[in-house]
Protein backbone atom coordinates (compact mmCIF):
# COMPACT_ATOMS: atom_id res chain seq x y z
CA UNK A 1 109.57 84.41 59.88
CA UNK A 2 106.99 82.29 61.08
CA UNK A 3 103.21 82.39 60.56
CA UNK A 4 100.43 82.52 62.45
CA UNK A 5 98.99 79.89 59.96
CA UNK A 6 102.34 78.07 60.34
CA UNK A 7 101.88 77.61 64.17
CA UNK A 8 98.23 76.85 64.40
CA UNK A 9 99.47 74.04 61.71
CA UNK A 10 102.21 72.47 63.95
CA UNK A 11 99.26 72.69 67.01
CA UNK A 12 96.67 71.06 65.75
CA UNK A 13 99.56 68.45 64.46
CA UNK A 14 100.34 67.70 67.90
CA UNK A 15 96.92 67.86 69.27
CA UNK A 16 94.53 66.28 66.85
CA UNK A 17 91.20 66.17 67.69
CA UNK A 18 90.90 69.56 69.62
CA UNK A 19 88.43 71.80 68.08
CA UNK A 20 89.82 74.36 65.79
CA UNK A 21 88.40 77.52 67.23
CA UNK A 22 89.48 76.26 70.83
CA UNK A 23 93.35 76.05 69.17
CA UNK A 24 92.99 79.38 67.80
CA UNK A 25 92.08 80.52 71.56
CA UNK A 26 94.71 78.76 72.80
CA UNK A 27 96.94 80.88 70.78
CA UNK A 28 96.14 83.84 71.30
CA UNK A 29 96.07 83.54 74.93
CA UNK A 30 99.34 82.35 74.38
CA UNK A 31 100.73 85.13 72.27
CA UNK A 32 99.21 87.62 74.93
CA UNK A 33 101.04 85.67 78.12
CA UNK A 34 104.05 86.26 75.81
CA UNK A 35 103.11 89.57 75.58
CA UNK A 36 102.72 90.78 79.35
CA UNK A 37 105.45 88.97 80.82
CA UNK A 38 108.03 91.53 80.09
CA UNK A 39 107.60 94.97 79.23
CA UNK A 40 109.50 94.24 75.24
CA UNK A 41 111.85 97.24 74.17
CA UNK A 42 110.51 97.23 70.77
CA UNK A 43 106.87 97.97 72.20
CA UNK A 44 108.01 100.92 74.43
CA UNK A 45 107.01 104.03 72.75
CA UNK A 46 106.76 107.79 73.54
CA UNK A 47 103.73 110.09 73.64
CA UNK A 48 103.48 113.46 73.60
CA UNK A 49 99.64 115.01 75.73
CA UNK A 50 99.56 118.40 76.02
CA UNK A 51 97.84 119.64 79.13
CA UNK A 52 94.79 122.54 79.96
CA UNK A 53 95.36 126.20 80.52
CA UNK A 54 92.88 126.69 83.52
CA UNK A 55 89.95 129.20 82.05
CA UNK A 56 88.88 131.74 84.99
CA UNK A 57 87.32 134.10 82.91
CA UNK A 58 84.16 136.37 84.14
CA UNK A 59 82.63 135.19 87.65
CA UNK A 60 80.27 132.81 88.86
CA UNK A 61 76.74 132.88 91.01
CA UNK A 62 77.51 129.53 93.22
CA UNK A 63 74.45 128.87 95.93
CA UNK A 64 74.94 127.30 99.37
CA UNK A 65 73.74 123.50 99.22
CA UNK A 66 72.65 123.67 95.14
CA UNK A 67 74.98 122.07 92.13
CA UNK A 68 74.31 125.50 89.77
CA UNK A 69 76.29 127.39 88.20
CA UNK A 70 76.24 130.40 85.90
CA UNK A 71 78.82 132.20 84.87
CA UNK A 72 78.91 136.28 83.88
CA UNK A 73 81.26 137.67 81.55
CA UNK A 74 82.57 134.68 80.31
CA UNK A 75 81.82 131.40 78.09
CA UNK A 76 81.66 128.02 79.02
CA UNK A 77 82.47 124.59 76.29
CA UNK A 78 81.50 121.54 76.48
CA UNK A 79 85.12 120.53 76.50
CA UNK A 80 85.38 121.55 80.28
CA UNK A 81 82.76 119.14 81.18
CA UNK A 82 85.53 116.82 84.21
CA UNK A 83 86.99 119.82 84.39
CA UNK A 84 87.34 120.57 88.30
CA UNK A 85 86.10 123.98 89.58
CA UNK A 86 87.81 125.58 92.41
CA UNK A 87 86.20 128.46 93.59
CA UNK A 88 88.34 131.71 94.86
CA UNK A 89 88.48 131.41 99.07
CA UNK A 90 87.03 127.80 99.03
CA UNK A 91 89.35 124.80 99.82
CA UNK A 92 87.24 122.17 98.66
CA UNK A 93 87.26 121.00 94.46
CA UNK A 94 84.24 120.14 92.94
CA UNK A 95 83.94 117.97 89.24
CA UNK A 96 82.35 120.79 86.65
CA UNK A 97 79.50 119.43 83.71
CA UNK A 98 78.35 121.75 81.08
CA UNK A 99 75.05 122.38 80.36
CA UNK A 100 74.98 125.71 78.06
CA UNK A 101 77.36 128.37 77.48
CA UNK A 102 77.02 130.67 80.75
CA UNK A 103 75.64 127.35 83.09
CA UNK A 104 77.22 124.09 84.13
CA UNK A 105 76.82 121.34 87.46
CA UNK A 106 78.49 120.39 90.36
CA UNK A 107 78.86 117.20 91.21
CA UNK A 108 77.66 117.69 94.56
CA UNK A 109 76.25 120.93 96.54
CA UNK A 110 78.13 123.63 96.74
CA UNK A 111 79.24 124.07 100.54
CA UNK A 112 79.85 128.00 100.50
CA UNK A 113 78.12 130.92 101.12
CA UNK A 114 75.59 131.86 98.41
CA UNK A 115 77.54 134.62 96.30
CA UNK A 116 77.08 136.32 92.60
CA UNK A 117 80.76 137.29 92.08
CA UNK A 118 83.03 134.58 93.04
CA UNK A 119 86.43 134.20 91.15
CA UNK A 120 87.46 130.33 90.06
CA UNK A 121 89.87 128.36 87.63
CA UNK A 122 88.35 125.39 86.07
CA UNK A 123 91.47 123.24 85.65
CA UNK A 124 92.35 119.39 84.21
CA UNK A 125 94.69 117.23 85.80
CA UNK A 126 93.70 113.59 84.56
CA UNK A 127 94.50 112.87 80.57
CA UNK A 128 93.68 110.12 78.74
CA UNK A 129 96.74 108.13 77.28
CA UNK A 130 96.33 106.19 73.75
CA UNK A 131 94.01 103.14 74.25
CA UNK A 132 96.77 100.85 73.13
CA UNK A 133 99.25 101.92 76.26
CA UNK A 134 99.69 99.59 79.57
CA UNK A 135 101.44 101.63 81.83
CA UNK A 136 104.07 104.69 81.43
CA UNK A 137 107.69 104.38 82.55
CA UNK A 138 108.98 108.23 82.30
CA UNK A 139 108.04 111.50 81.95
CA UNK A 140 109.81 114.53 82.13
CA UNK A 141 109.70 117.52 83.48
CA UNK A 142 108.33 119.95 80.91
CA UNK A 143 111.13 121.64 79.44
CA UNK A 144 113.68 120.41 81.90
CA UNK A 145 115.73 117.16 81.48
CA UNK A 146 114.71 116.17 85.27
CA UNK A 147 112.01 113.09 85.76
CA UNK A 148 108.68 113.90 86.99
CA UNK A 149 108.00 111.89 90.66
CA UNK A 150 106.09 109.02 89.87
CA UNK A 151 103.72 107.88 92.65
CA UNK A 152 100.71 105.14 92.77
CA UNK A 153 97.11 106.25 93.30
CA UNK A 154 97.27 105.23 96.40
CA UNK A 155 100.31 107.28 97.24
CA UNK A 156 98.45 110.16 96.28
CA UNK A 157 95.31 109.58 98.35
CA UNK A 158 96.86 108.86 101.19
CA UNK A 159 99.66 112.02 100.66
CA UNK A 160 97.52 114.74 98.38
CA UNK A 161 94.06 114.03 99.13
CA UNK A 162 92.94 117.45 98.54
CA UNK A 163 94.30 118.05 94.69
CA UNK A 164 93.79 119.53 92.46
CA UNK A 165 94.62 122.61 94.86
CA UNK A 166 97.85 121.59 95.53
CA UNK A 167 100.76 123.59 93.93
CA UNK A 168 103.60 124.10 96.26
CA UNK A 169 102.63 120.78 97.95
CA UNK A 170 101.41 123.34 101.01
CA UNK A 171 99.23 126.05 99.86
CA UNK A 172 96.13 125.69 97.41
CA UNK A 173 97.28 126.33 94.22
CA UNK A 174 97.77 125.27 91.16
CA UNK A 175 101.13 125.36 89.19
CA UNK A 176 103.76 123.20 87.08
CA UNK A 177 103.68 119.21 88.00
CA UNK A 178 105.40 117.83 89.98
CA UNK A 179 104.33 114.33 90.08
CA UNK A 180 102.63 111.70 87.81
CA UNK A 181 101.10 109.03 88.74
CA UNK A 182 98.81 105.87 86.33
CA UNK A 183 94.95 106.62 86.62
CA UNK A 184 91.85 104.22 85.58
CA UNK A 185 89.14 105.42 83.82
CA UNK A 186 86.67 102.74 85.07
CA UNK A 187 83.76 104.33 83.05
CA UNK A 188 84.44 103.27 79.41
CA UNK A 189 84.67 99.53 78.16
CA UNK A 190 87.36 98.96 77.97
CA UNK A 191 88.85 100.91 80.95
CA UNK A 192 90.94 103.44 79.31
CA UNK A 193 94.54 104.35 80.96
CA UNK A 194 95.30 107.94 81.87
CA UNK A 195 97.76 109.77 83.49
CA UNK A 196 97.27 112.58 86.39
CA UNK A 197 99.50 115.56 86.92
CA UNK A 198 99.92 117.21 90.15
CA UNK A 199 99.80 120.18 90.65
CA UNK A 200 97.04 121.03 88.24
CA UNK A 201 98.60 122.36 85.29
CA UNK A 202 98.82 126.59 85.01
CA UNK A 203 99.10 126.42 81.70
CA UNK A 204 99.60 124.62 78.87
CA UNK A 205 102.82 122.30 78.81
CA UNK A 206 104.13 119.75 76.51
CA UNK A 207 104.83 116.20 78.34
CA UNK A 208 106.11 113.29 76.96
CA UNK A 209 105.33 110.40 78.27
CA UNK A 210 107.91 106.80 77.86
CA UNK A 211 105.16 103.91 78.02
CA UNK A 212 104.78 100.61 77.13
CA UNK A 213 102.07 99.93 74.57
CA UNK A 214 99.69 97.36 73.43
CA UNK A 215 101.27 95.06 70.54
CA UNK A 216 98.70 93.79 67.90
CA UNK A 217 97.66 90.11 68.50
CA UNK A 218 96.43 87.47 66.15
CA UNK A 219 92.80 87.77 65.51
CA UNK A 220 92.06 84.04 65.20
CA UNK A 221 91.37 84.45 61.57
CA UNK A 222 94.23 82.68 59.39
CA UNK A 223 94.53 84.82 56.29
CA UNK A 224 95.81 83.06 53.18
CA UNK A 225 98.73 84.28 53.43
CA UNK A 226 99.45 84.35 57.10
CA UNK A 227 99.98 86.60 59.65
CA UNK A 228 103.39 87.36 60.50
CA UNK A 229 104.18 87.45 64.41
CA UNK A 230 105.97 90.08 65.93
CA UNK A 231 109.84 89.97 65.27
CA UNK A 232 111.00 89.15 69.14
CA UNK A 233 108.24 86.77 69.80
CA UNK A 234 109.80 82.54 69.37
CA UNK A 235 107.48 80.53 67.44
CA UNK A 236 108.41 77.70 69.59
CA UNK A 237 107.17 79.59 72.48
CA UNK A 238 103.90 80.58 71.15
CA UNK A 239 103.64 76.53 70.06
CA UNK A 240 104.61 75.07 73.31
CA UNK A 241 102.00 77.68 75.29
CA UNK A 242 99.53 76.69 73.18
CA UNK A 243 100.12 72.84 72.78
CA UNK A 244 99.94 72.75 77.06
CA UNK A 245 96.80 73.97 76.28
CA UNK A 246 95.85 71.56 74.56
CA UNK A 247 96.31 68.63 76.35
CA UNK A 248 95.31 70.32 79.48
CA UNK A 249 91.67 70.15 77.46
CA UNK A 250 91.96 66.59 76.60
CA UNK A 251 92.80 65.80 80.39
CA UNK A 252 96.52 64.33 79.53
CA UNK A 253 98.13 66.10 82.43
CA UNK A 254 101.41 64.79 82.17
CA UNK A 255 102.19 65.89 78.54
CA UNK A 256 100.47 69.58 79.66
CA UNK A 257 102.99 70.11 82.10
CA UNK A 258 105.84 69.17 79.87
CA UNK A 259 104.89 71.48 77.02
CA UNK A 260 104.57 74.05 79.63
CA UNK A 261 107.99 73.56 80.84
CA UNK A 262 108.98 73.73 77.52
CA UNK A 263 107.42 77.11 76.67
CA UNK A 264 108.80 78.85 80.55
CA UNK A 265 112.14 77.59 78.79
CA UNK A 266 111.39 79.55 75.62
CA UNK A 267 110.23 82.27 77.71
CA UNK A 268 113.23 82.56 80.04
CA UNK A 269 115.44 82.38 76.57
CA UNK A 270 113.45 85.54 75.30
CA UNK A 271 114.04 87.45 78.48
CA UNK A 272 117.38 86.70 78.42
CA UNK A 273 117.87 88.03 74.54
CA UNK A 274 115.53 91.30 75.83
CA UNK A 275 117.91 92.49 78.87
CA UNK A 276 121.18 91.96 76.79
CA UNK A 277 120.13 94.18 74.04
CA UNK A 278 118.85 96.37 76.41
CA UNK A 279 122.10 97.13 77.74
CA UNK A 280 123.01 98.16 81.06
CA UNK A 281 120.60 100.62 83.38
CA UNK A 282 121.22 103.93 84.38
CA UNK A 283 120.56 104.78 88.07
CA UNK A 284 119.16 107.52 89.59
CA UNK A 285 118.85 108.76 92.76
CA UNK A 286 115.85 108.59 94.90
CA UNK A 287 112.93 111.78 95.03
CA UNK A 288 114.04 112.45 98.74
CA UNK A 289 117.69 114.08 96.90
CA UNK A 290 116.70 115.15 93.58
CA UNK A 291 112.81 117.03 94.79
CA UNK A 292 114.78 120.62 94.95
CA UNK A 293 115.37 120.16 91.29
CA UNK A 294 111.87 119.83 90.16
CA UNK A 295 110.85 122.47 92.14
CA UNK A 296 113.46 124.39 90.59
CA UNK A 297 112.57 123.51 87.68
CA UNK A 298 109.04 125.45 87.44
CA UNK A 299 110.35 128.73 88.91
């Protein structure tokens, strides 16, 4: 099995002259373009979230056009902080922050009447996935061997704008999912993946999730002994990506676009190799035929 060593030897070979730390860049943007263009069998993995029980206990004092909130009879965490709050006869869903045990925020002013004994759920229906995951493939229906609907974000602006609340996909409740679909948490750095459920979750259920995840690349730093690529990934690929490189930096066009002709050739031979041991696909019919099973499902 090749070496990372063993490659950046055979580049620099090829390309004498170019700055080492620019080869080593080369490479790994190399190994990465490997990487992300196909989703490799032997990096799909599964992971199990679990997801909230909504907490509704005691009642809250909400005030027309203020963000309090204080809560009777009950006890607030700083866990429920992005938590949304959906307050009993109100149709609107507003993002909850703690700030002590009985008190918390709204993101914005409440827009009901001001009232000291109003009922509410404070349920989750984003969840953070590992940071090493790129996108999810599957997930099931919890304890049912039926597919959850996947949809895009924008599929479920445009379709559910007003979820949470949605449960039977008519009424504003909250109940077993129904649908995934991939989610962006644009706040940390880097953004972190995550997956939202809808209907908010009831309670707590057990989903696993197929996705495709993040394989380790080479660091730039050669250890003595080497760093072993991944098992599916052609040296001679990696080599070829890199040597284009290369030359594209020393302005010798021609011999760029040879070496990357070369490495689309080592490329295609990898994909090839990936969909025969994959085997052949299963089909499935389409959410318009199979929808009265998932709903089925959660009764």
């Amino acid at each position: 099995m090749a070496t990372y060593g063993q490659i950046r030897s055979r580049v620099v070979k090829e390309c004498p002259g170019v700055d080492l730390t620019l080869v080593d860049g080369y490479l790994t943007d190399g190994y990465t373009s490997i990487l992300d263009k196909l989703r490799w069998s032997r990096q799909k993995t599964q992971y199990v979230f679990q997801t909230v029980a909504p907490y509704s206990t005691g009642t809250l004092t909400l005030t027309l056009g203020s963000t309090a909130v204080v809560l009777a009879g009950g006890t607030f965490t700083s866990a429920m902080s992005g938590m949304q709050l959906l307050a009993a006869g109100r149709s609107e869903a507003y993002t909850f922050t703690y700030t002590g045990a009985t008190t918390g925020t709204l993101d914005r002013p409440f827009d009901g009447p001001t009232l000291s004994t109003y009922t509410f759920n404070l349920v989750q229906s984003v969840f953070t996935l590992p940071s090493t995951a790129r996108t999810f493939e599957n997930a099931p229906l919890p304890d049912q061997n039926i597919p959850l609907e996947i949809q895009t974000r924008s599929q479920l602006n445009q379709s559910l704008p007003s979820r949470p609340l949605v449960g039977d996909l008519s009424s504003p409740l909250i109940g077993c999912p129904l649908i995934v679909a991939l989610a962006i948490d644009s706040t940390s750095n880097p953004p972190q993946m995550q997956i939202e459920v809808i209907p908010a979750p009831d309670k707590v259920y057990s989903i696993a999730v197929d996705m495709v995840s993040e394989a380790s690349t080479s660091t730039g730093t050669v250890p003595t002994s080497g760093t072993t690529l991944l098992p599916w990934v052609r040296p001679a690929a990696l080599t070829a990506f890199a040597v284009a490189d290369c030359f594209a930096h020393l302005k010798d066009l021609p011999s760029s676009e040879y070496w990357k002709a070369k490495a689309n050739t080592y490329l295609g031979d990898m994909a090839r190799t990936e969909i025969a041991n994959a085997g052949p696909m299963q089909m499935s019919m389409g959410s318009y035929y199979t929808e009265h099973r998932r709903r089925r499902g959660c009764r």
